[in-house]
PDB file of N, CA and C in Angstrom:
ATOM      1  N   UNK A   1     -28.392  13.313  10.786  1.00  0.00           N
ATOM      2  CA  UNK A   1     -28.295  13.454   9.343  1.00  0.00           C
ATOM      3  C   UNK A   1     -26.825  13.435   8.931  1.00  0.00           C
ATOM      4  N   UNK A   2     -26.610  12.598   7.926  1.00  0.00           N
ATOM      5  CA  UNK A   2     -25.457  12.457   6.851  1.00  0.00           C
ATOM      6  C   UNK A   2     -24.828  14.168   6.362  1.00  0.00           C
ATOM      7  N   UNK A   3     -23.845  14.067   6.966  1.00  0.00           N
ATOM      8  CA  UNK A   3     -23.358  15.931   6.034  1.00  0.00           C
ATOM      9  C   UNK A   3     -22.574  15.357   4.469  1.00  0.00           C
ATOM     10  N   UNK A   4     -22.540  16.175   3.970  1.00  0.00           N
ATOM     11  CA  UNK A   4     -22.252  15.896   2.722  1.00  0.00           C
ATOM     12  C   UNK A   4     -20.226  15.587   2.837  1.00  0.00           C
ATOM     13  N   UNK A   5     -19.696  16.285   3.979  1.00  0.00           N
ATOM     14  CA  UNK A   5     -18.591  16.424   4.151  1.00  0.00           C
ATOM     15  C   UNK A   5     -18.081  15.009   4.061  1.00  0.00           C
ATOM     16  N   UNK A   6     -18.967  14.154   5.042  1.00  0.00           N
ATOM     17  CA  UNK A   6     -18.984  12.882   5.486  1.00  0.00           C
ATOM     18  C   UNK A   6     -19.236  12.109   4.698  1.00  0.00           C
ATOM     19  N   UNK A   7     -19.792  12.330   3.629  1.00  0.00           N
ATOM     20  CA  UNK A   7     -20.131  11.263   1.840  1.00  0.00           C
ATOM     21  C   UNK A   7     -19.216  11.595   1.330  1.00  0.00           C
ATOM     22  N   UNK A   8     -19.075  12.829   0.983  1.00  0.00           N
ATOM     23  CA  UNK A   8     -17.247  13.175   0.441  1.00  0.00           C
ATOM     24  C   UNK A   8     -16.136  12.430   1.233  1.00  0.00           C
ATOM     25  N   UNK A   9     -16.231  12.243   1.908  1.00  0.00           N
ATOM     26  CA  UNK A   9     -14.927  11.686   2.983  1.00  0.00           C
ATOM     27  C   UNK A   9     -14.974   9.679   2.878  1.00  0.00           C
ATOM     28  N   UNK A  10     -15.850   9.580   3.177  1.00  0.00           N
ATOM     29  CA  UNK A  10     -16.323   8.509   3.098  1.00  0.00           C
ATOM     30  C   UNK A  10     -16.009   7.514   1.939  1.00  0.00           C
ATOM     31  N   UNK A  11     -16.663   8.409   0.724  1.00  0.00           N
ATOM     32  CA  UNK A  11     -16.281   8.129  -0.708  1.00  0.00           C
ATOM     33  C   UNK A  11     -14.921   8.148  -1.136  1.00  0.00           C
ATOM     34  N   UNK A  12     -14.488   9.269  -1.084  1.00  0.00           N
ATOM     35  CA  UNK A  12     -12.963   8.987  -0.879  1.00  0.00           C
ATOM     36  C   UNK A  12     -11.819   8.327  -0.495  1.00  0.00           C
ATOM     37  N   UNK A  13     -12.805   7.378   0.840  1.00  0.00           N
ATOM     38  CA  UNK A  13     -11.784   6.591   1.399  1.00  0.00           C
ATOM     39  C   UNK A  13     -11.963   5.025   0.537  1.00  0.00           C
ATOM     40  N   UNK A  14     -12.878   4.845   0.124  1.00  0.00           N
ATOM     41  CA  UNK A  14     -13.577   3.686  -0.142  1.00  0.00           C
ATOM     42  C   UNK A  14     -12.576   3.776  -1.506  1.00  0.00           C
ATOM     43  N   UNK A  15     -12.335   4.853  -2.845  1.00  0.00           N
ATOM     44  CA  UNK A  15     -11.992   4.708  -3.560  1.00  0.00           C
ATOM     45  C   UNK A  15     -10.246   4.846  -3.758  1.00  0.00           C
ATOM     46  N   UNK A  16      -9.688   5.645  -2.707  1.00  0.00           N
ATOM     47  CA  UNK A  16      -8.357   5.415  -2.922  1.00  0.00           C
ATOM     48  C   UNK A  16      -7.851   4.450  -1.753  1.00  0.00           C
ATOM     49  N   UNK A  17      -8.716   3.542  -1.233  1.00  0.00           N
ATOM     50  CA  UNK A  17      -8.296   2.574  -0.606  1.00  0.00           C
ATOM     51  C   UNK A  17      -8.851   0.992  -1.501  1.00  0.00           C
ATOM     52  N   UNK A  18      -9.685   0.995  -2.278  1.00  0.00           N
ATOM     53  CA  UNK A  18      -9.158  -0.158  -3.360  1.00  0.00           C
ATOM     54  C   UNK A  18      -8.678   0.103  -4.349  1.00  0.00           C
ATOM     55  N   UNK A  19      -7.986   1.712  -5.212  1.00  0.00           N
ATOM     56  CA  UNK A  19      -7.135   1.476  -6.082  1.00  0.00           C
ATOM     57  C   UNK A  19      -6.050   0.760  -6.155  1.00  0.00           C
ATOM     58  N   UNK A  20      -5.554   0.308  -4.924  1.00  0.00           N
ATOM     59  CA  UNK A  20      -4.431  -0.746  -5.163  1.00  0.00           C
ATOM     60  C   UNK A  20      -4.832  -2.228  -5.125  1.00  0.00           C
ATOM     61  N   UNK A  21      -5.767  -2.825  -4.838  1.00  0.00           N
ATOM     62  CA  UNK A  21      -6.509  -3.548  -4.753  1.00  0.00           C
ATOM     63  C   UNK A  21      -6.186  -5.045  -6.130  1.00  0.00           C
ATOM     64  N   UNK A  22      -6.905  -3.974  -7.112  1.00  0.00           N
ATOM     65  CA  UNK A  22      -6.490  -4.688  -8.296  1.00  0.00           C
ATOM     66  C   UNK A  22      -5.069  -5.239  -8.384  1.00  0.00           C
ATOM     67  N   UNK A  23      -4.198  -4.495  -7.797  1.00  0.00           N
ATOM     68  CA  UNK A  23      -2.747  -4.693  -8.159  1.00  0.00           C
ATOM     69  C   UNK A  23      -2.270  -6.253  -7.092  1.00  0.00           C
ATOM     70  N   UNK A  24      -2.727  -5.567  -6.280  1.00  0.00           N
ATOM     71  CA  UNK A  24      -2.526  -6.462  -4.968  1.00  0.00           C
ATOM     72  C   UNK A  24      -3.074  -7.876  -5.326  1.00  0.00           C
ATOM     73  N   UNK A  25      -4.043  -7.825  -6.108  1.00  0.00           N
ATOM     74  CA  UNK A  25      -4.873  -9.295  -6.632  1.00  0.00           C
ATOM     75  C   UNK A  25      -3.725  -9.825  -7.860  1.00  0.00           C
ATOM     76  N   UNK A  26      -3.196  -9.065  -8.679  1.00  0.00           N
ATOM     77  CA  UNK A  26      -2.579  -9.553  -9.653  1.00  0.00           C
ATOM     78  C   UNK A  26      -1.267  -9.935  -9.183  1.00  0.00           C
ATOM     79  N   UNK A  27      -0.621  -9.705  -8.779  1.00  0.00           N
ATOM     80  CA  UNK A  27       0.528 -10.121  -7.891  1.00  0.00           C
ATOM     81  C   UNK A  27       0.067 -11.332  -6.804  1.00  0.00           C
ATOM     82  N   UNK A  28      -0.617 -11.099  -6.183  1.00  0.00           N
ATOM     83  CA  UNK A  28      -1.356 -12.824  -6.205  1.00  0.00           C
ATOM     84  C   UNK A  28      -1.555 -13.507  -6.850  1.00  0.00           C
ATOM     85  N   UNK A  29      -2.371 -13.595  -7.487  1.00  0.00           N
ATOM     86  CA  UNK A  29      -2.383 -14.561  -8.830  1.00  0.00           C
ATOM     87  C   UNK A  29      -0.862 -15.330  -9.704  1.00  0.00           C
ATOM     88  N   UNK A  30      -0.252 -13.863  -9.784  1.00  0.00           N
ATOM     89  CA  UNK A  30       0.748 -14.114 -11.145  1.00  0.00           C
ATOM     90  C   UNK A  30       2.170 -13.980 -10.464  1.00  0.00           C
ATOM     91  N   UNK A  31       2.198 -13.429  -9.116  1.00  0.00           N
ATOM     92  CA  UNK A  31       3.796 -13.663  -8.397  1.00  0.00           C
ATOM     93  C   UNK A  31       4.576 -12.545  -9.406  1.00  0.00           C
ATOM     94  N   UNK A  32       4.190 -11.664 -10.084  1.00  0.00           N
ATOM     95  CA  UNK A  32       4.536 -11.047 -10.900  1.00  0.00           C
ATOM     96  C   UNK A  32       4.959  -9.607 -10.464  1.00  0.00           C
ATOM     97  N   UNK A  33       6.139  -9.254 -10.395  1.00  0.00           N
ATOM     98  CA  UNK A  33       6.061  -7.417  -9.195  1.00  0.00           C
ATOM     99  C   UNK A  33       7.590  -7.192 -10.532  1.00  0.00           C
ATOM    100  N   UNK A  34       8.078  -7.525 -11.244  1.00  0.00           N
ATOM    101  CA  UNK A  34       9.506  -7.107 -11.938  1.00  0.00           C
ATOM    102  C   UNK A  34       9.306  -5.876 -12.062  1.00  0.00           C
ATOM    103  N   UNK A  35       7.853  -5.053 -12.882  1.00  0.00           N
ATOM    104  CA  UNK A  35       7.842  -4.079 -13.512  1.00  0.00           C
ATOM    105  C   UNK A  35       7.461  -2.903 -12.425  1.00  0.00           C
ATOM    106  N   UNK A  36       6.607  -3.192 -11.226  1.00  0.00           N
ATOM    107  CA  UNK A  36       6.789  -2.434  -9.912  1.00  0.00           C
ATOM    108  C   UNK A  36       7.847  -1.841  -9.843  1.00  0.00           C
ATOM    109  N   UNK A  37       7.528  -0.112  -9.784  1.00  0.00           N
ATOM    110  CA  UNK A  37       8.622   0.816  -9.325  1.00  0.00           C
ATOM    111  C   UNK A  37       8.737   0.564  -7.329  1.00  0.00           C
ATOM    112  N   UNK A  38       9.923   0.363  -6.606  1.00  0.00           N
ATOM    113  CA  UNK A  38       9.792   0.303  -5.468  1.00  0.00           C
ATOM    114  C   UNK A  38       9.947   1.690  -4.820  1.00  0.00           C
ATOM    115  N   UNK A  39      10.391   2.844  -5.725  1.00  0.00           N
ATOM    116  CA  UNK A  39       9.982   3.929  -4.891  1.00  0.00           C
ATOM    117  C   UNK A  39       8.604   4.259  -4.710  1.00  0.00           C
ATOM    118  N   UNK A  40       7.865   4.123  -5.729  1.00  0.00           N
ATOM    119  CA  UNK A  40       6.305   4.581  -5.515  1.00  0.00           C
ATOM    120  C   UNK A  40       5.617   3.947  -4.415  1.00  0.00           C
ATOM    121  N   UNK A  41       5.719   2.390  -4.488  1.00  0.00           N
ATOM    122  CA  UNK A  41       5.115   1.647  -3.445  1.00  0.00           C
ATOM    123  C   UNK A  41       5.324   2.005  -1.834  1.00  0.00           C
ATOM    124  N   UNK A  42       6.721   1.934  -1.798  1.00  0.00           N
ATOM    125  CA  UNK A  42       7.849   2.534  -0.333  1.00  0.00           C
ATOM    126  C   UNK A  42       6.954   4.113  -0.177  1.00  0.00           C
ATOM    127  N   UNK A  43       6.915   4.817  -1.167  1.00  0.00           N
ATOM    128  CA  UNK A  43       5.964   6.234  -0.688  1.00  0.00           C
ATOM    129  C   UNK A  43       4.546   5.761  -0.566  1.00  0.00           C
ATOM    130  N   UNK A  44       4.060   5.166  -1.459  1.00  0.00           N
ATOM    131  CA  UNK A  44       2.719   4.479  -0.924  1.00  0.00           C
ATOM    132  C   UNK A  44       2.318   3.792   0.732  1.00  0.00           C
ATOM    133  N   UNK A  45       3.619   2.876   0.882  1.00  0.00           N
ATOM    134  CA  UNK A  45       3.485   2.375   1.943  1.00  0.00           C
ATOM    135  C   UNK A  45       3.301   3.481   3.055  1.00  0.00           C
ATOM    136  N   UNK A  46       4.590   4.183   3.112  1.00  0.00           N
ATOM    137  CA  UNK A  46       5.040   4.919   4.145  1.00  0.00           C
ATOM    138  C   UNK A  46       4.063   6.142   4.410  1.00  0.00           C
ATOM    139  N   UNK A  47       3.078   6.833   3.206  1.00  0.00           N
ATOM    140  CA  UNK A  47       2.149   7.715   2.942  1.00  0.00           C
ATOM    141  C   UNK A  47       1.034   7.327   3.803  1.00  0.00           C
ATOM    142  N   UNK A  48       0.453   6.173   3.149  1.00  0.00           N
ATOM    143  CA  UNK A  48      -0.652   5.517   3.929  1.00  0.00           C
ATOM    144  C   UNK A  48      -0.661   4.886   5.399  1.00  0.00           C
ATOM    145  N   UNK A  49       0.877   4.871   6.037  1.00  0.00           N
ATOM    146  CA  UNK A  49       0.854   4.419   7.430  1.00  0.00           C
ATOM    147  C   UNK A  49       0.932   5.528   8.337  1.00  0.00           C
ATOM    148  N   UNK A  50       1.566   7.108   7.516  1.00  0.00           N
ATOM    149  CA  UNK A  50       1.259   8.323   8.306  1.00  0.00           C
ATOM    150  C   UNK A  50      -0.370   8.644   8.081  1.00  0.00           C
ATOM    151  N   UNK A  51      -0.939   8.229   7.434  1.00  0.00           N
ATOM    152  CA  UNK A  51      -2.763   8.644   7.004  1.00  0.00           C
ATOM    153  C   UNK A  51      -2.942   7.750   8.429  1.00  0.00           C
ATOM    154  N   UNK A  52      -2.453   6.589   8.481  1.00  0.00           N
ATOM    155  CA  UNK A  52      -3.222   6.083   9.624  1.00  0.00           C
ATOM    156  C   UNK A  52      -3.416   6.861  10.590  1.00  0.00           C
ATOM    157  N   UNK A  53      -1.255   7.150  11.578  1.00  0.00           N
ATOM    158  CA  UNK A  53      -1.502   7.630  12.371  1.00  0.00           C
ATOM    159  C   UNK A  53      -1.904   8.375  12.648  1.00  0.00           C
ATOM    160  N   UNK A  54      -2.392   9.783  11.510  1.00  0.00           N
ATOM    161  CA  UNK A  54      -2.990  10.966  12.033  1.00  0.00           C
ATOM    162  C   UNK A  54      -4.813  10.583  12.029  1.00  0.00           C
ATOM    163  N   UNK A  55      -5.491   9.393  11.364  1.00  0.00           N
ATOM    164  CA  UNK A  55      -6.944   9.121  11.783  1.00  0.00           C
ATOM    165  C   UNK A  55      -6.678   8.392  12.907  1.00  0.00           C
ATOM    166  N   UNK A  56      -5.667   7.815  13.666  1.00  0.00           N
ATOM    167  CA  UNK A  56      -5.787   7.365  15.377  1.00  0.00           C
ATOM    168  C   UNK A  56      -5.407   9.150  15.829  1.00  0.00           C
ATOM    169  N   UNK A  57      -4.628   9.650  15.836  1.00  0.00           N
ATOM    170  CA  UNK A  57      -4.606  11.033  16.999  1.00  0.00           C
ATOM    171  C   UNK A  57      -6.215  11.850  16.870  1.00  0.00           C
ATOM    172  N   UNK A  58      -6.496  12.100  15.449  1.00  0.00           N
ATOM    173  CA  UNK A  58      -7.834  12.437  15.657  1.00  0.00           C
ATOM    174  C   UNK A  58      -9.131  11.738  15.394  1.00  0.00           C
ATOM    175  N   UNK A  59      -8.816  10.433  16.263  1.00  0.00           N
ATOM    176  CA  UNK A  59      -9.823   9.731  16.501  1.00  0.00           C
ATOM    177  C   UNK A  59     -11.051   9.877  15.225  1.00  0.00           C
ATOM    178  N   UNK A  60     -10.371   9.616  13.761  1.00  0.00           N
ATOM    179  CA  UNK A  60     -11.889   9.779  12.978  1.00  0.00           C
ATOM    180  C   UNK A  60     -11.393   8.252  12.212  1.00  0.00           C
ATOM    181  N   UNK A  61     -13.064   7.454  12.737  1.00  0.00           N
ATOM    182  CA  UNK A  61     -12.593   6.381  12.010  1.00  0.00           C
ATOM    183  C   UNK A  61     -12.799   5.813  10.426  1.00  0.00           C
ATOM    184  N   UNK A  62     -13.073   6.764   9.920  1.00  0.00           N
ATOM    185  CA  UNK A  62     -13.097   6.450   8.085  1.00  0.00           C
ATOM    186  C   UNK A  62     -11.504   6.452   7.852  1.00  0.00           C
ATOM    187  N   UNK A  63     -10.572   7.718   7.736  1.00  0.00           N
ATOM    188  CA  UNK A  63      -9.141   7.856   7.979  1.00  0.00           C
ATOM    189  C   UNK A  63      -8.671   6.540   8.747  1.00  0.00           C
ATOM    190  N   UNK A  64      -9.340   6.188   9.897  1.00  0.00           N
ATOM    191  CA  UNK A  64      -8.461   4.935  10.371  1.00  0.00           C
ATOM    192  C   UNK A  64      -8.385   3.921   9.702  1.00  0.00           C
ATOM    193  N   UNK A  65     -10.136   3.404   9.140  1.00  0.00           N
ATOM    194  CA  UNK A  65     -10.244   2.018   8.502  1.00  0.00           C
ATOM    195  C   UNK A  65      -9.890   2.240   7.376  1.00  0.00           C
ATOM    196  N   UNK A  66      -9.573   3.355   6.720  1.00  0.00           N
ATOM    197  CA  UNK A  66      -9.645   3.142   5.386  1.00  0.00           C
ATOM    198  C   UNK A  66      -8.182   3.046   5.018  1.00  0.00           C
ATOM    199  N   UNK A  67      -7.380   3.662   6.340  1.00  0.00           N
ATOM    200  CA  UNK A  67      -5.771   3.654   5.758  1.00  0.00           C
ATOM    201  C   UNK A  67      -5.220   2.415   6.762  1.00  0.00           C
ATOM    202  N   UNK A  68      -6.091   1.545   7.212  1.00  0.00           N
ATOM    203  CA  UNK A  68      -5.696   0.416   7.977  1.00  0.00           C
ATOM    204  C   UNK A  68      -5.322  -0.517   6.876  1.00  0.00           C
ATOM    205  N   UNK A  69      -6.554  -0.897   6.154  1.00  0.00           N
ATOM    206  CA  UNK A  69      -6.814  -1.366   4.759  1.00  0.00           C
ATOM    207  C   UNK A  69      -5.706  -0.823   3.706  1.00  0.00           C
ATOM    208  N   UNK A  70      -5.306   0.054   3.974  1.00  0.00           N
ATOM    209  CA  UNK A  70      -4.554   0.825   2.497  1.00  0.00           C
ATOM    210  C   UNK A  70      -3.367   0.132   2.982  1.00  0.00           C
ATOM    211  N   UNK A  71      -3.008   0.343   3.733  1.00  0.00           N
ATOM    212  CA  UNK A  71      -1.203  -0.419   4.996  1.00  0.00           C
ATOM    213  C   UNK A  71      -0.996  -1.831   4.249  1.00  0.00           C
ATOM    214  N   UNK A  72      -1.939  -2.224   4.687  1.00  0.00           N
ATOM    215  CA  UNK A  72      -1.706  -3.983   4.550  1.00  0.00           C
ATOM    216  C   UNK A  72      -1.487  -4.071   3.087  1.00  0.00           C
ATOM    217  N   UNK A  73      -2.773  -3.851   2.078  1.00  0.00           N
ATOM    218  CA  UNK A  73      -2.904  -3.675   0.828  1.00  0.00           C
ATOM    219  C   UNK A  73      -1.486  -3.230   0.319  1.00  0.00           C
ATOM    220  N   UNK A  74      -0.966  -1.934   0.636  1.00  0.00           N
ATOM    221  CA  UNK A  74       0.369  -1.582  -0.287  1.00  0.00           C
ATOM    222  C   UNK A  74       1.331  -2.133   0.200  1.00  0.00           C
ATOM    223  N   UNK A  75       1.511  -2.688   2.077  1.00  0.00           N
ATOM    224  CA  UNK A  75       2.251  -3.030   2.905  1.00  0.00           C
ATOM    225  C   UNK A  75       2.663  -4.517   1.802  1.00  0.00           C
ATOM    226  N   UNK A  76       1.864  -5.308   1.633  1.00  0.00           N
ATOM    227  CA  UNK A  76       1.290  -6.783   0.918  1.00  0.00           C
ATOM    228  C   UNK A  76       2.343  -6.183  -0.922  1.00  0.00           C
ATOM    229  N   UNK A  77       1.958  -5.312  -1.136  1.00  0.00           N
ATOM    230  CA  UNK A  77       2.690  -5.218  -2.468  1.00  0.00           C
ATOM    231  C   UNK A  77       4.506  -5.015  -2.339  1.00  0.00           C
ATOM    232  N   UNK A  78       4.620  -4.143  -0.997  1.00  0.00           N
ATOM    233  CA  UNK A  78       5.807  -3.530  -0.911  1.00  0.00           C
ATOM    234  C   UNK A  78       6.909  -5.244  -0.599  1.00  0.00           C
ATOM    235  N   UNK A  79       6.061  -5.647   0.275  1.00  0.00           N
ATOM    236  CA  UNK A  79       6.585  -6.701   0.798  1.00  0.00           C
ATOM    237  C   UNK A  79       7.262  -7.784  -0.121  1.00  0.00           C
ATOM    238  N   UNK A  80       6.219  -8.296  -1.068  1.00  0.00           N
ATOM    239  CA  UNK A  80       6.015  -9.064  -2.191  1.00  0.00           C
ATOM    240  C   UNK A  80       7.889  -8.654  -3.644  1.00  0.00           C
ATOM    241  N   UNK A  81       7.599  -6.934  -3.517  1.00  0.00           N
ATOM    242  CA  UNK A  81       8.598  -6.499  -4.411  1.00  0.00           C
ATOM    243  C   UNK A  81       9.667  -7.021  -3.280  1.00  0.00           C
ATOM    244  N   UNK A  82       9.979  -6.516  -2.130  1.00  0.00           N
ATOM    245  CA  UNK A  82      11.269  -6.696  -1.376  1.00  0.00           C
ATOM    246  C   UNK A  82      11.876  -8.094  -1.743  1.00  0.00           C
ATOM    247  N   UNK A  83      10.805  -9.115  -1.569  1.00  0.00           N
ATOM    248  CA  UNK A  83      10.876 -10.761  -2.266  1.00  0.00           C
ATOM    249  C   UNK A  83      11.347 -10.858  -2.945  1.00  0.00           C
ATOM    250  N   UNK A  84      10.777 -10.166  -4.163  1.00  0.00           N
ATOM    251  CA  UNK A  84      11.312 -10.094  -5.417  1.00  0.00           C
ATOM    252  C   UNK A  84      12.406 -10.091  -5.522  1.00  0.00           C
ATOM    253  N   UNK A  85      13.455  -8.969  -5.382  1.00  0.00           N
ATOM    254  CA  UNK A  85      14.722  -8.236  -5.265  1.00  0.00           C
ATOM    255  C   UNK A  85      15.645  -9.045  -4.740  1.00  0.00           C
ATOM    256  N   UNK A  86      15.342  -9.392  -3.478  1.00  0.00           N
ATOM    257  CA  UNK A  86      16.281 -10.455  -2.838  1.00  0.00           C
ATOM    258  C   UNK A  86      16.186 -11.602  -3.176  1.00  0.00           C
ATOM    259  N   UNK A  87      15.468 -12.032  -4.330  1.00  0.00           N
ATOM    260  CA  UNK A  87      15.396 -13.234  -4.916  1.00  0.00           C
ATOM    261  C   UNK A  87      16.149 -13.136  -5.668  1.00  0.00           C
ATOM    262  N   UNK A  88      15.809 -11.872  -6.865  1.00  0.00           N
ATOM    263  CA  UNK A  88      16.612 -12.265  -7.956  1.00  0.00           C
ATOM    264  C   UNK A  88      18.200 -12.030  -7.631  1.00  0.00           C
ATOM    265  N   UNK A  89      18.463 -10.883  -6.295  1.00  0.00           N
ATOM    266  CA  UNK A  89      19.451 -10.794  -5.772  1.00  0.00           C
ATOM    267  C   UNK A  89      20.658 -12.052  -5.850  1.00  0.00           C
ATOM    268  N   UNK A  90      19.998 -13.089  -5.151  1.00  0.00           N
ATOM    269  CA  UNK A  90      20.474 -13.775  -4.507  1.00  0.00           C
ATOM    270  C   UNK A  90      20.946 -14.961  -5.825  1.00  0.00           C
ATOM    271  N   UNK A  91      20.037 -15.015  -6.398  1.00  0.00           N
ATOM    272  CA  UNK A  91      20.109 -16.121  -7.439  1.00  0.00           C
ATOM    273  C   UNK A  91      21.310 -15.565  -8.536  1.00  0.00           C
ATOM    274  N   UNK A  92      21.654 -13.920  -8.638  1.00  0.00           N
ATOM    275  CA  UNK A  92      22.926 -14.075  -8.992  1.00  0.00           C
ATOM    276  C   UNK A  92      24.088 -14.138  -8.166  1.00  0.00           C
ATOM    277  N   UNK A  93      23.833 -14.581  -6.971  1.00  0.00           N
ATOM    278  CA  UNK A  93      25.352 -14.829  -5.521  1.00  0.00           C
ATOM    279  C   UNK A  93      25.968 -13.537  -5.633  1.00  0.00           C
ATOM    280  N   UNK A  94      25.142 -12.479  -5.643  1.00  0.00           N
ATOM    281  CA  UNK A  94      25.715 -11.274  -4.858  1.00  0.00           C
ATOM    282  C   UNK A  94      24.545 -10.418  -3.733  1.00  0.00           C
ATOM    283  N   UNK A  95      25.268  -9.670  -3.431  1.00  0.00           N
ATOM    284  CA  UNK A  95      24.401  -9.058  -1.943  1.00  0.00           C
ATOM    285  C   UNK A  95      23.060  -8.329  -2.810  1.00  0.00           C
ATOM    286  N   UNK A  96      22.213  -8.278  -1.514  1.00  0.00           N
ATOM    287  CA  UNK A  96      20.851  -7.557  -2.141  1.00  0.00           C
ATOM    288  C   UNK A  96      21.418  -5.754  -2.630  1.00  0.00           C
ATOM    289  N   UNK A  97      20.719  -5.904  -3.616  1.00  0.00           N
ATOM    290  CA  UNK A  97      20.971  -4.417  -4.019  1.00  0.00           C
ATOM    291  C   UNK A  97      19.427  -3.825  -3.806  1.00  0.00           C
ATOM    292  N   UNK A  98      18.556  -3.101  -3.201  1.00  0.00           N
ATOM    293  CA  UNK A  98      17.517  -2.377  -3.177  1.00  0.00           C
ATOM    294  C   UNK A  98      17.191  -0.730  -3.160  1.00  0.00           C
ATOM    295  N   UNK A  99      16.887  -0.248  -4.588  1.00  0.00           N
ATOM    296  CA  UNK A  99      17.349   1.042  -4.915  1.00  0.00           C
ATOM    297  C   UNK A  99      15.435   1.588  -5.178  1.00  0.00           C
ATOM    298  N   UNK A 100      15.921   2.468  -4.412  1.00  0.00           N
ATOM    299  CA  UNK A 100      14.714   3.836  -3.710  1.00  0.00           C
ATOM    300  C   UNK A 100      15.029   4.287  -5.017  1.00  0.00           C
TER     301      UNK A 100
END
């Protein structure tokens, strides 16, 4: 039998692992990240890759898949802004500036 702990947990993972989702689709689409804060994402990223490692030490795999999925997903946004930055960086011929 299903514990309720495990629908709570479950549910949880399912929903704060496609809230970024949407974002991640629109920045596909539209190449669009200017208005992206890169500290939030960088804590997003870095948040969701410690969620991983602690669902690999205690072997529970909702925590694993769900912050495997969350990695790539914010990993995919963080990445996209870094692009960004060193684009527009570059296109004025000075060094990357990237501010936390």
């Amino acid at each position: 039998m299903v514990s309720l702990i495990s629908v709570i947990g479950t549910v949880a993972a399912i929903m704060t692992t496609s809230a970024m989702m949407p974002q991640a689709w629109k920045i596909f689409k539209t190449n669009e990240v200017s208005q992206l804060s890169m500290r939030t994402f960088t804590l997003a990223t870095v948040g969701t890759f410690l969620w991983l490692i602690y669902g690999l030490l205690i072997f529970d795999t909702i925590i694993i898949w769900a912050n495997a999925i969350g990695v790539f997903v914010n990993g995919y946004i963080w990445v996209r802004k870094i692009q960004w930055l060193w684009g527009k960086s570059t296109q004025q011929k000075s060094t990357p500036s990237i501010k936390f």
